[in-house]
Each structure stands twice: as C-alpha cells, then as structure tokens.
Protein backbone atom coordinates (compact mmCIF):
# COMPACT_ATOMS: atom_id res chain seq x y z
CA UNK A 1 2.55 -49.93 -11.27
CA UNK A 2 5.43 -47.69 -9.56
CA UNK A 3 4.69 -45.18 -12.52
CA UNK A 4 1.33 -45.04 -12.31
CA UNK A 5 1.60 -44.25 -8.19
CA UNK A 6 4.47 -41.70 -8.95
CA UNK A 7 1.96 -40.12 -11.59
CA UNK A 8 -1.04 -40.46 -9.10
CA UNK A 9 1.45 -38.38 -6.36
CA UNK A 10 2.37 -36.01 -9.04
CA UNK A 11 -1.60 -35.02 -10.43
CA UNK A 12 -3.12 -35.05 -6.78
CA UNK A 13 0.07 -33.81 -3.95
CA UNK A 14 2.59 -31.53 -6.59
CA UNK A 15 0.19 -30.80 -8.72
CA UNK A 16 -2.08 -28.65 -6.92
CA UNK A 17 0.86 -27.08 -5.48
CA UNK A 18 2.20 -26.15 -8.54
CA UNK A 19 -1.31 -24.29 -9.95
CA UNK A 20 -0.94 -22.15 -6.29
CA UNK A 21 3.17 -21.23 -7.24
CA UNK A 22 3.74 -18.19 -9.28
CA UNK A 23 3.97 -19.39 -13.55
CA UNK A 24 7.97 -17.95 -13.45
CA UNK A 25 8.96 -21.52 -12.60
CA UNK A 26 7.76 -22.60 -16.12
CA UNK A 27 10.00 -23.02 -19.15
CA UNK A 28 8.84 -21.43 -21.73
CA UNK A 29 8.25 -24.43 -24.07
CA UNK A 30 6.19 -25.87 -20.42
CA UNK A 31 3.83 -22.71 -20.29
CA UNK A 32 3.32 -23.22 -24.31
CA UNK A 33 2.10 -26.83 -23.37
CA UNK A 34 0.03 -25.45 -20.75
CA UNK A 35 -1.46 -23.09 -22.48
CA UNK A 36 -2.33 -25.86 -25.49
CA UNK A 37 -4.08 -27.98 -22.87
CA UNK A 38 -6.20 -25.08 -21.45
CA UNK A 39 -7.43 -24.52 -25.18
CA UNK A 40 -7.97 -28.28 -25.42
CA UNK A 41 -10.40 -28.01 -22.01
CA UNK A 42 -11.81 -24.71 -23.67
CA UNK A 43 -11.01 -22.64 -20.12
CA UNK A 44 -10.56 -19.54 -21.85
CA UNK A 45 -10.08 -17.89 -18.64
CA UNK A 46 -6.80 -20.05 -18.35
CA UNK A 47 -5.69 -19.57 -22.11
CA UNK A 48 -5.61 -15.83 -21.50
CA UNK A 49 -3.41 -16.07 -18.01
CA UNK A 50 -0.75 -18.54 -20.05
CA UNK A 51 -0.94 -15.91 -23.40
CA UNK A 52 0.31 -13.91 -20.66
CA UNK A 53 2.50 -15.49 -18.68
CA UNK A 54 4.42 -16.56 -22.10
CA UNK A 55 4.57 -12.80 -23.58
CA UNK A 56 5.81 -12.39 -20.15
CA UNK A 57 8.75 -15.23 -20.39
CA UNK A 58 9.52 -13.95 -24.24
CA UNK A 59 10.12 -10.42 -22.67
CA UNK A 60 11.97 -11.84 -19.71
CA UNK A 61 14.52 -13.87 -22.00
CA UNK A 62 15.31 -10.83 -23.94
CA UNK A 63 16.00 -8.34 -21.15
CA UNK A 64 18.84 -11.80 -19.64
CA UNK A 65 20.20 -11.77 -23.24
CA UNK A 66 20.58 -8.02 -23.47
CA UNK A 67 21.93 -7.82 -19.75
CA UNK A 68 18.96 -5.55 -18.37
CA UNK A 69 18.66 -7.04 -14.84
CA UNK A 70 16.68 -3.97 -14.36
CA UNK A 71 13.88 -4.98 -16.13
CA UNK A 72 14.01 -8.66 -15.68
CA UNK A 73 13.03 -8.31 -12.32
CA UNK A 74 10.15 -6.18 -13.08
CA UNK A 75 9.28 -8.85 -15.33
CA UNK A 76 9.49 -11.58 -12.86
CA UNK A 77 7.55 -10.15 -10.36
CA UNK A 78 4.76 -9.88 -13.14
CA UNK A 79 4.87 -13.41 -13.57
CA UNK A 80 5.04 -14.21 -9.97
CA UNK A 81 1.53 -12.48 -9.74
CA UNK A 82 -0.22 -14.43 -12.22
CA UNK A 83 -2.38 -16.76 -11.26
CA UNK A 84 -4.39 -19.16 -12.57
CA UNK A 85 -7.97 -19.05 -11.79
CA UNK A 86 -11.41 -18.54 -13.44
CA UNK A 87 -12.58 -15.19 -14.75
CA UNK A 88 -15.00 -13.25 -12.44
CA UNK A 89 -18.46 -12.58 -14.02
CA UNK A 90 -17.55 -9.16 -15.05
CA UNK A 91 -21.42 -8.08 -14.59
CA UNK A 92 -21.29 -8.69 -10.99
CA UNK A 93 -17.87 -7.11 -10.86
CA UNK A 94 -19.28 -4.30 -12.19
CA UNK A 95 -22.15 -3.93 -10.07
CA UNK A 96 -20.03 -4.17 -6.69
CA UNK A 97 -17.69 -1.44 -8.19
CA UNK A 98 -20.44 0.62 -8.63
CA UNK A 99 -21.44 -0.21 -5.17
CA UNK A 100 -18.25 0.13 -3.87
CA UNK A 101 -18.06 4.25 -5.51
CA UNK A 102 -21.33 4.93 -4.07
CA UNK A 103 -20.01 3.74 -0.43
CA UNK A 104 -17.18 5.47 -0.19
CA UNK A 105 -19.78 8.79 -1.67
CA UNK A 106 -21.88 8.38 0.98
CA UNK A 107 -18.60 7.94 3.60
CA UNK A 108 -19.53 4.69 4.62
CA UNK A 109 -16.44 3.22 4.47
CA UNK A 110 -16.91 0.36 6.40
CA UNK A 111 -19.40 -0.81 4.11
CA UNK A 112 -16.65 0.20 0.89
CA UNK A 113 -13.74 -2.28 2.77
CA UNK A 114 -16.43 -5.12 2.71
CA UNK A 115 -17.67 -4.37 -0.63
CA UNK A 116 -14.19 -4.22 -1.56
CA UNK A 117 -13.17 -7.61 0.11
CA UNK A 118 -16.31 -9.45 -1.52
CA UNK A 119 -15.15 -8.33 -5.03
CA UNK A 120 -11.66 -9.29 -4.37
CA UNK A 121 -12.82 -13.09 -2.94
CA UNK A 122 -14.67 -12.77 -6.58
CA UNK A 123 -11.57 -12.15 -8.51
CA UNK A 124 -9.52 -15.07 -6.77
CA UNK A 125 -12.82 -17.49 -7.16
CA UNK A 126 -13.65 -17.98 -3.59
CA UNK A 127 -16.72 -15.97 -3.35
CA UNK A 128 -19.74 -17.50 -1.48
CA UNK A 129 -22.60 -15.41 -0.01
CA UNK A 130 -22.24 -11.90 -1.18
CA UNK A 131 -21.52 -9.63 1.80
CA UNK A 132 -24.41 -7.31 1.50
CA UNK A 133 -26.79 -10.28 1.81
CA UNK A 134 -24.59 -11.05 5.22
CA UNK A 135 -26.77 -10.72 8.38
CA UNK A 136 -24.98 -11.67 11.81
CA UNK A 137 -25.23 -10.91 15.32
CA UNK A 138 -21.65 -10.72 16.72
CA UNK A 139 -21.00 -7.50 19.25
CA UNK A 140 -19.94 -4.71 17.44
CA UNK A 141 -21.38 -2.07 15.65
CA UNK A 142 -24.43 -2.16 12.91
CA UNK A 143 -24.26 -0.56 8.95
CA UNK A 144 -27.54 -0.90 7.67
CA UNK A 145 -27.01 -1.81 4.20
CA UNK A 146 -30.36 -2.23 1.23
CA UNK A 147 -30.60 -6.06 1.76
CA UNK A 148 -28.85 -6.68 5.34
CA UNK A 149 -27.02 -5.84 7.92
CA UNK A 150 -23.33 -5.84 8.40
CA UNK A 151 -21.93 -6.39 12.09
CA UNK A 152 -18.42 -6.10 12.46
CA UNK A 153 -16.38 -6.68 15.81
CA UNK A 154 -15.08 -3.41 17.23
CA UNK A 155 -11.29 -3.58 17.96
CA UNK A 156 -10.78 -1.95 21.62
CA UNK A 157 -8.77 1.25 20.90
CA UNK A 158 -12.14 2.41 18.97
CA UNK A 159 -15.15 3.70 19.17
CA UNK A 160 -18.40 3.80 17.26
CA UNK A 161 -19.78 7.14 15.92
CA UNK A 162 -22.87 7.40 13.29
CA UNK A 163 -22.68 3.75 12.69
CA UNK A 164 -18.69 3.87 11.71
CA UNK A 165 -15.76 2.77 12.96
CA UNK A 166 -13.71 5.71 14.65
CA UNK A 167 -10.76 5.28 16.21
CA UNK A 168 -9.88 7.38 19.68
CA UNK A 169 -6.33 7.73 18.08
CA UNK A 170 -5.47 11.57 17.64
CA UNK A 171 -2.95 13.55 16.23
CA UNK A 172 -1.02 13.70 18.97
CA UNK A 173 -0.22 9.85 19.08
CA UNK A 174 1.85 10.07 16.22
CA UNK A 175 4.73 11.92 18.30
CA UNK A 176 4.72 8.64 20.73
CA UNK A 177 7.24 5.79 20.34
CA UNK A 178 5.49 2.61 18.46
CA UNK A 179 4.47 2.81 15.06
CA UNK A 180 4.16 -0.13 11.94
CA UNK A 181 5.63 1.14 8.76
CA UNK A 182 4.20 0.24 5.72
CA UNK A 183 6.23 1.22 3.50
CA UNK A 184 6.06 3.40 -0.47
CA UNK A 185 2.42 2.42 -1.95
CA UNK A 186 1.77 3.45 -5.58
CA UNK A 187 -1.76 2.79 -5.96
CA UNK A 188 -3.37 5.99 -6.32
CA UNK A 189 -0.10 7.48 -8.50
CA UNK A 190 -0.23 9.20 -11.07
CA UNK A 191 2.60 10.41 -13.69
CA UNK A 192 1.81 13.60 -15.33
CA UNK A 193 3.49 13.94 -18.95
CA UNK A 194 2.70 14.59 -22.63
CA UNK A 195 5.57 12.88 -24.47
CA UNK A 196 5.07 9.55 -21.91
CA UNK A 197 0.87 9.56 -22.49
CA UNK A 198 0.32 6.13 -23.24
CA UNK A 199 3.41 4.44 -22.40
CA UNK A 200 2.32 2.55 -19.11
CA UNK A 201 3.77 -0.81 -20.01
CA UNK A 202 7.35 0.94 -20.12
CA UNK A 203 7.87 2.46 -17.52
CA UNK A 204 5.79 0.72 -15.01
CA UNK A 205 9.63 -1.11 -13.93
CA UNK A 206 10.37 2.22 -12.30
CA UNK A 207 7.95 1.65 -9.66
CA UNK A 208 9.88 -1.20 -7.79
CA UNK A 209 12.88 0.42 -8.81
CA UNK A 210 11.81 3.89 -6.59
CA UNK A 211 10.94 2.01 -3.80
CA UNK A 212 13.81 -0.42 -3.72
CA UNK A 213 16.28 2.79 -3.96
CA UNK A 214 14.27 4.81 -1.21
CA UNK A 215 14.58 2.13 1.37
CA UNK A 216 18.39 1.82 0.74
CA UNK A 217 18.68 6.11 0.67
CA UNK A 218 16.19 5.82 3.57
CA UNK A 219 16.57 2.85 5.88
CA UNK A 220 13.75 1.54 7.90
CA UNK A 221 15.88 2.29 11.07
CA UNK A 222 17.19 5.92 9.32
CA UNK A 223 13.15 6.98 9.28
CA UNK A 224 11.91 5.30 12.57
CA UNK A 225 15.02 7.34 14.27
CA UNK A 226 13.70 10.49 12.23
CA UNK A 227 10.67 10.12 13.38
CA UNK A 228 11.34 9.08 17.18
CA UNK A 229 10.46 6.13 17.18
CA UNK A 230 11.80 3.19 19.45
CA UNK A 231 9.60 0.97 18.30
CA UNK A 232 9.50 0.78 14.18
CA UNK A 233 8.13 -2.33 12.67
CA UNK A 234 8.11 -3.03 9.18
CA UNK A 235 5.17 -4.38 7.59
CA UNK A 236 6.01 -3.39 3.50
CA UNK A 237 4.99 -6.37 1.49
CA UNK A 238 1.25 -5.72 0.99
CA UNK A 239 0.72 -2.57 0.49
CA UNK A 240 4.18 -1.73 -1.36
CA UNK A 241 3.12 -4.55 -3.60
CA UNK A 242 -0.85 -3.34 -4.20
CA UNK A 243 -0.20 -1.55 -6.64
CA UNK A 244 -0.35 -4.10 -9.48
CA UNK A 245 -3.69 -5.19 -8.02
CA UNK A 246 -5.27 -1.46 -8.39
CA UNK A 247 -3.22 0.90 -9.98
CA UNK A 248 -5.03 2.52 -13.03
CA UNK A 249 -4.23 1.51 -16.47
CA UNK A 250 -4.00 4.93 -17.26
CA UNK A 251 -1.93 6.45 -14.72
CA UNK A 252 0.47 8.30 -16.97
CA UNK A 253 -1.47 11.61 -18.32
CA UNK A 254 -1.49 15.14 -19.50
CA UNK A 255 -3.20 16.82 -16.45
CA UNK A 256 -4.27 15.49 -13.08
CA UNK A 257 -5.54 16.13 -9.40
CA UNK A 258 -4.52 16.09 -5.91
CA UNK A 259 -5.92 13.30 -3.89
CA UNK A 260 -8.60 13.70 -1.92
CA UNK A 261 -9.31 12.63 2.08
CA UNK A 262 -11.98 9.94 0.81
CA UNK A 263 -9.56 8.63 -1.70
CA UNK A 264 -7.27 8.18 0.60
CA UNK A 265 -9.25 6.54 3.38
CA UNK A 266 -11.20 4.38 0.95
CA UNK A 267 -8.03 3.08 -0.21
CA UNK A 268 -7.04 2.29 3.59
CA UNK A 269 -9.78 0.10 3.88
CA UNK A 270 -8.13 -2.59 1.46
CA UNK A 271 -4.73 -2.73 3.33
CA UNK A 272 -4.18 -6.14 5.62
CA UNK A 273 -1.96 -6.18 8.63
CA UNK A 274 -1.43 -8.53 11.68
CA UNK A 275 -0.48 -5.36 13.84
CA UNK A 276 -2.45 -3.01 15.77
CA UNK A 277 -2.27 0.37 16.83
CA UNK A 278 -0.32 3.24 14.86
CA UNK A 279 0.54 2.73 10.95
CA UNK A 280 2.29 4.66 8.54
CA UNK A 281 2.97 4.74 4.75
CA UNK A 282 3.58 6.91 2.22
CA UNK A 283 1.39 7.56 -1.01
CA UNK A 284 3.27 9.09 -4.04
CA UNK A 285 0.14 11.46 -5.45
CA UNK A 286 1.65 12.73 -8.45
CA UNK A 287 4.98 12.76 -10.78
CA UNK A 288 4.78 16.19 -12.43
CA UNK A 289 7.00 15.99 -14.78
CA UNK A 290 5.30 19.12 -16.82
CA UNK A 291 5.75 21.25 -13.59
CA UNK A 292 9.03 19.60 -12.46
CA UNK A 293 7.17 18.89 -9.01
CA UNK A 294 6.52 16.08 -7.04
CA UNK A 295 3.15 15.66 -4.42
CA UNK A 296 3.93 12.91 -1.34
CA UNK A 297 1.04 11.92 1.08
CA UNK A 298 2.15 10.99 4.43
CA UNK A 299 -0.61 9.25 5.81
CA UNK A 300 -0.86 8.01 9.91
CA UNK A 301 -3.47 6.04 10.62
CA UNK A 302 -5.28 3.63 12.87
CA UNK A 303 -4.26 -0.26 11.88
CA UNK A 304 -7.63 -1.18 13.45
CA UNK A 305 -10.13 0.70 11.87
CA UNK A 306 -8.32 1.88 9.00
CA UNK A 307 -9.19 5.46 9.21
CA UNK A 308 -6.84 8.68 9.39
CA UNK A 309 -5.53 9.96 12.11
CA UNK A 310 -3.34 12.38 10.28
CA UNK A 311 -2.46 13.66 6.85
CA UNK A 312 0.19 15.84 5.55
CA UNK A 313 0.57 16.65 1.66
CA UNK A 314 4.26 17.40 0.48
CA UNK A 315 5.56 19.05 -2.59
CA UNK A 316 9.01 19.57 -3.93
CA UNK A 317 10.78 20.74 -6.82
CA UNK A 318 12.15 18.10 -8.90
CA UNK A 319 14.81 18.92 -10.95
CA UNK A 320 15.33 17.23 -14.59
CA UNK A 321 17.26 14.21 -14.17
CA UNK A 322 17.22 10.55 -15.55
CA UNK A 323 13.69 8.75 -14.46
CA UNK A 324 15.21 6.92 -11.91
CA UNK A 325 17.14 9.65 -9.96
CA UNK A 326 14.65 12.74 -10.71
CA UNK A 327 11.73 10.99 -9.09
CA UNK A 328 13.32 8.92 -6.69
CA UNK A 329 15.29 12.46 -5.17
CA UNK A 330 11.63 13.93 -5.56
CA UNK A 331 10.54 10.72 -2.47
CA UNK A 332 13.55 11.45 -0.60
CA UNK A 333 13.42 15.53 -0.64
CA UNK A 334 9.52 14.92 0.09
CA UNK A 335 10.13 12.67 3.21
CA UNK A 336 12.86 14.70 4.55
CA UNK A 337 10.93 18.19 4.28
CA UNK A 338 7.95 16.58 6.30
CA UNK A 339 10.37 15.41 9.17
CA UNK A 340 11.70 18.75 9.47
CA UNK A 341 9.36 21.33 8.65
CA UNK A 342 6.60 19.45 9.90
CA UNK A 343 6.46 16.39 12.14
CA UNK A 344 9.64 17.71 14.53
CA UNK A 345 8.99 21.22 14.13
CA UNK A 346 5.32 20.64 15.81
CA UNK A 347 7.19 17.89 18.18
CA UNK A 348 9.42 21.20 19.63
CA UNK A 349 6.36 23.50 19.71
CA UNK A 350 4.54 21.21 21.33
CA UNK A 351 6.85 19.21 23.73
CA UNK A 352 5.78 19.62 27.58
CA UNK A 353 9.15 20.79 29.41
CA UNK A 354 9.02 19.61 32.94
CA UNK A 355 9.27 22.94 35.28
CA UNK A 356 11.55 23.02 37.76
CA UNK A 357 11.41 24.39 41.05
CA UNK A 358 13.90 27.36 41.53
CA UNK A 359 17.16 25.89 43.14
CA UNK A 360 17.18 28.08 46.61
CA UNK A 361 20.81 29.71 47.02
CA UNK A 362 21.91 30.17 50.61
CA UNK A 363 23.81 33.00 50.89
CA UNK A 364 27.82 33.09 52.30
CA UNK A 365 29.07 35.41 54.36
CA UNK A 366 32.08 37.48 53.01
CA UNK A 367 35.39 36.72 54.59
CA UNK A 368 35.85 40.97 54.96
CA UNK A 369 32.53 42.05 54.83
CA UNK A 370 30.62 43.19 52.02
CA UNK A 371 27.57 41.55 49.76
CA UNK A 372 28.31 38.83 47.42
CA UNK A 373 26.88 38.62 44.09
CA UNK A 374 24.93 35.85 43.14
C-alpha cells in the first residue's frame, strides 16, 4: 500500500514537474527508456524531442571525456531548451508566418507582435482562440485586422498615431540617466564565409561563448558608466537567449545584407520585459569574415511599445584571429567606437552649459597712483 501511494505521489506531484524541467537531468540510458515509451504511446511528436535530447547526451559525454568544457556547455544549454510538448500543426504555423511577413510589410507591427505571440502559444501547445479572431473593448487603441479587431492597452509614456503604438520617447532621452540593458542578441546574425557554408551545427557554441567573453571585457557597470548612466539595469536572459528560438538555420553564408529598420523593429516586438521606459541591446548584423569586417546594431528603444527610438549601425575591421578572439574583438571595437565617436561625441555637442553672469570686479585704488590692470 505505502508503494502504491509513493508511486501515486511520484506519477501525479514529481511527475509533472519533471516533463516542465529541462531533459539534461536524464541519464542517458533514462532518456532511451523515455523515448521507448513515447514510441509505445505512438506520440511521435515526443519520439523526435527524446531522438534529440539523446544525440544531444551522446555529444555531451564525448566533449566531458575529451575535456572540452567549451562545448559541453553549449551542449547543455541545448538540452535545457528542449521540451517536451506536441508538434504544432505546421499548416497553421505556416499560415500565421505568412501573416506575420505581411504585417510587418504593411508596418503594422502591433498586429506582427500579436501574430507573433499567437504562433509562439502554438508552438508551446497553449493556443486557444487565435488572436486575429480576438475582439475586445478595453481602452486603448484599435488595429483593424480581416476578421476582428485588436485593442491593446496603451502604456502612459505613449501615444497613438495611424492606429500604432508610438512612443513620445526621442532621441534625446537616450543621453538621460535610467536605461534597462538587454544585453548581446544574435537573432538576426549572420556569418558570412565560403569555407564555413554549411557548418551551422559547429560553430553555433561560439555564440554563448561571444557573449559570455563581452560581458567579462565589458562589464554591465563598465558600459552603463560609458554611457552615463546612474541607473543601469540588467535584463539579459531573454533576449541574449532568443536566439535558439529564431535564429535561421542558415545563418552562415557566402553573401549577405545589412539589416533593415523593419527587421529590426519587427524583431522588437517579440522581446518580454517587466521594466518600462528606456531599453538597450545590441544586435550583431553580420560576421564578415570574407571582408574581415564586422556590422553591430545598437538599438535604443521604448520597453513599452517596443519601437525605436534610436539606431546606430557600426562597422570595424576585424583582423584574422582564432574564432573566438577575431569576432569577439570585432563586439568590443564595435561598442567602444559608438561610445566615442558617436553617443558622447553628440552628448558634448549637444550638452546645455549653464551661462553665467559676468562676475563684476570692483576696482582698487593704487597705493601711488596709477591704473591697475585687471
């Protein structure tokens, strides 16, 4: 009887928890048995998540053996993002990433972020009513969409323009004291090269590799002091992490683009924050390893609405080095140009020096006569 309650605790309270927890805290002969009973149940969508996770934990025992930490905890994090959960219907994925391109087209990007957040609650199987079907009346401001009408709640510090969210943060509010860093994002990378064309899967470790390194060659407290800032709160895990949710499979290639403004501000629309106001983050563009050069977006912009407030593109030379130190001097030389020649040399041109009244000199008599010189 005490088995059968300890089993009955285990199946309905640790259980459960367990399917949530990231598949790295499987053995590899556990993930094996998993993956036997998912066949067994015919979930396909589950077989091909623990095919995974177990090419995954094969990888991840041969990197401990050889002694490459480097790459074991690029493979860890991998399996810390798996997850187990149904397969979308890919039609219907399909259909709101074609809706989602023609959004973003059209510049309605409010409509894009909740196209975007309705094929996300798809992936992770929560998905109810689909949000273009959504009509509600809450104050805010109305996107007329083919089947309904989106209202969203407009945040205070913004205003509503052509039925969009704009936010009354300018320019010059990114020389004031508060801002939330969020951090390196890779999502819209790309690495240009034609002897690496196809090799994704190797040298996607380098990613958490650059950004760990920046942050130590750049501290959080280094860049908020940099950039004047009293108030610098860090806010990294999301969007230095998003990557692996919507980087391209084929980011490595022979010849590639700068990003654009609606690229950039679609891509905005995704991030998720519990702070207001003034945000910050840097987007790597490209890796040019053809050219030797390296393009870094610095992006400010409104935590509220999601929208730009300002955007600087930065390119450096990049001299040949090993992958790790060429590219992540390329981040560094990038951040440290825009400081200089841009965000503090338009901070001096445009800092307002208090005038001050002429101090009035009363004039001395000369002990023998004569004028004194002032």
């Amino acid at each position: 009887m005490k088995n059968i309650l300890l089993l009955s605790v285990f199946f309905f309270l640790i259980f459960p928890i367990m399917a949530q927890n990231p598949l790295s805290s499987y053995s590899l002969q556990e993930l094996t048995q998993k993956r036997a009973e998912a066949e067994a149940s015919k979930s396909t969508s589950k077989v091909a998540v623990y095919d995974e996770a177990i090419k995954l934990k094969k990888e991840l025992n041969a990197a401990l053996k050889v002694e490459d930490y480097e790459k074991a905890e690029v493979l860890k994090e991998k399996l810390k993002n798996l997850k187990i959960t149904d397969a979308p219907s890919s039609s219907k994925s399909k259909e709101l990433q074609d809706a989602i391109a023609k959004a973003v087209a059209n510049e309605d990007f409010e409509k894009a972020a909740a196209l975007k957040k309705e094929l996300e609650a798809l992936k992770n199987g929560t998905s109810k009513t689909p949000v273009s079907k959504v009509s509600t009346t809450t104050t805010g401001t109305n996107s007329a969409t083919s089947k309904g009408t989106i209202t969203t709640q407009v945040p205070e510090n913004t205003t509503s323009q052509n039925d969009k969210l704009v936010s009354v943060l300018t320019q010059k509010d990114i020389y004031g004291t508060s801002a939330t860093w969020m951090g390196i994002d890779f999502s819209l990378f790309n690495f240009l090269s034609i002897k690496k064309s196809g090799e994704e899967e190797l040298h996607i470790k380098y990613i958490p590799i650059w950004q760990k390194l920046f942050s130590k060659e750049i501290p959080d407290e280094k860049l908020g002091k940099w950039l004047s800032k009293t108030n610098f709160v860090s806010d990294c895990n999301y969007s230095e992490n998003l990557y692996t949710q919507t980087l391209n499979r084929k980011w490595i290639l022979s010849n590639g683009n700068s990003l654009t403004n609606d690229q950039i501000q679609a891509h905005l629309q995704t991030y998720k924050s519990n702070n207001h106001g003034l945000g910050l983050v840097l987007l790597p563009g490209l890796f040019d390893e053809i050219t030797a050069r390296v393009s870094l977006y610095v992006v400010w912009f409104d935590l509220d609405t999601r929208t730009i407030v300002h955007l600087q593109e930065i390119s450096v030379k990049s001299p040949p080095s090993t992958m790790t130190a060429r590219w992540l001097n390329g981040l560094v030389e990038s951040t440290k140009k825009y400081v200089d020649d841009y965000f503090k040399k338009y901070q001096r041109e445009n800092m307002v020096i208090e005038k001050k009244e002429p101090v009035e000199r009363t004039q001395k008599k000369p002990a023998s006569g004569g004028l004194i010189r002032n």
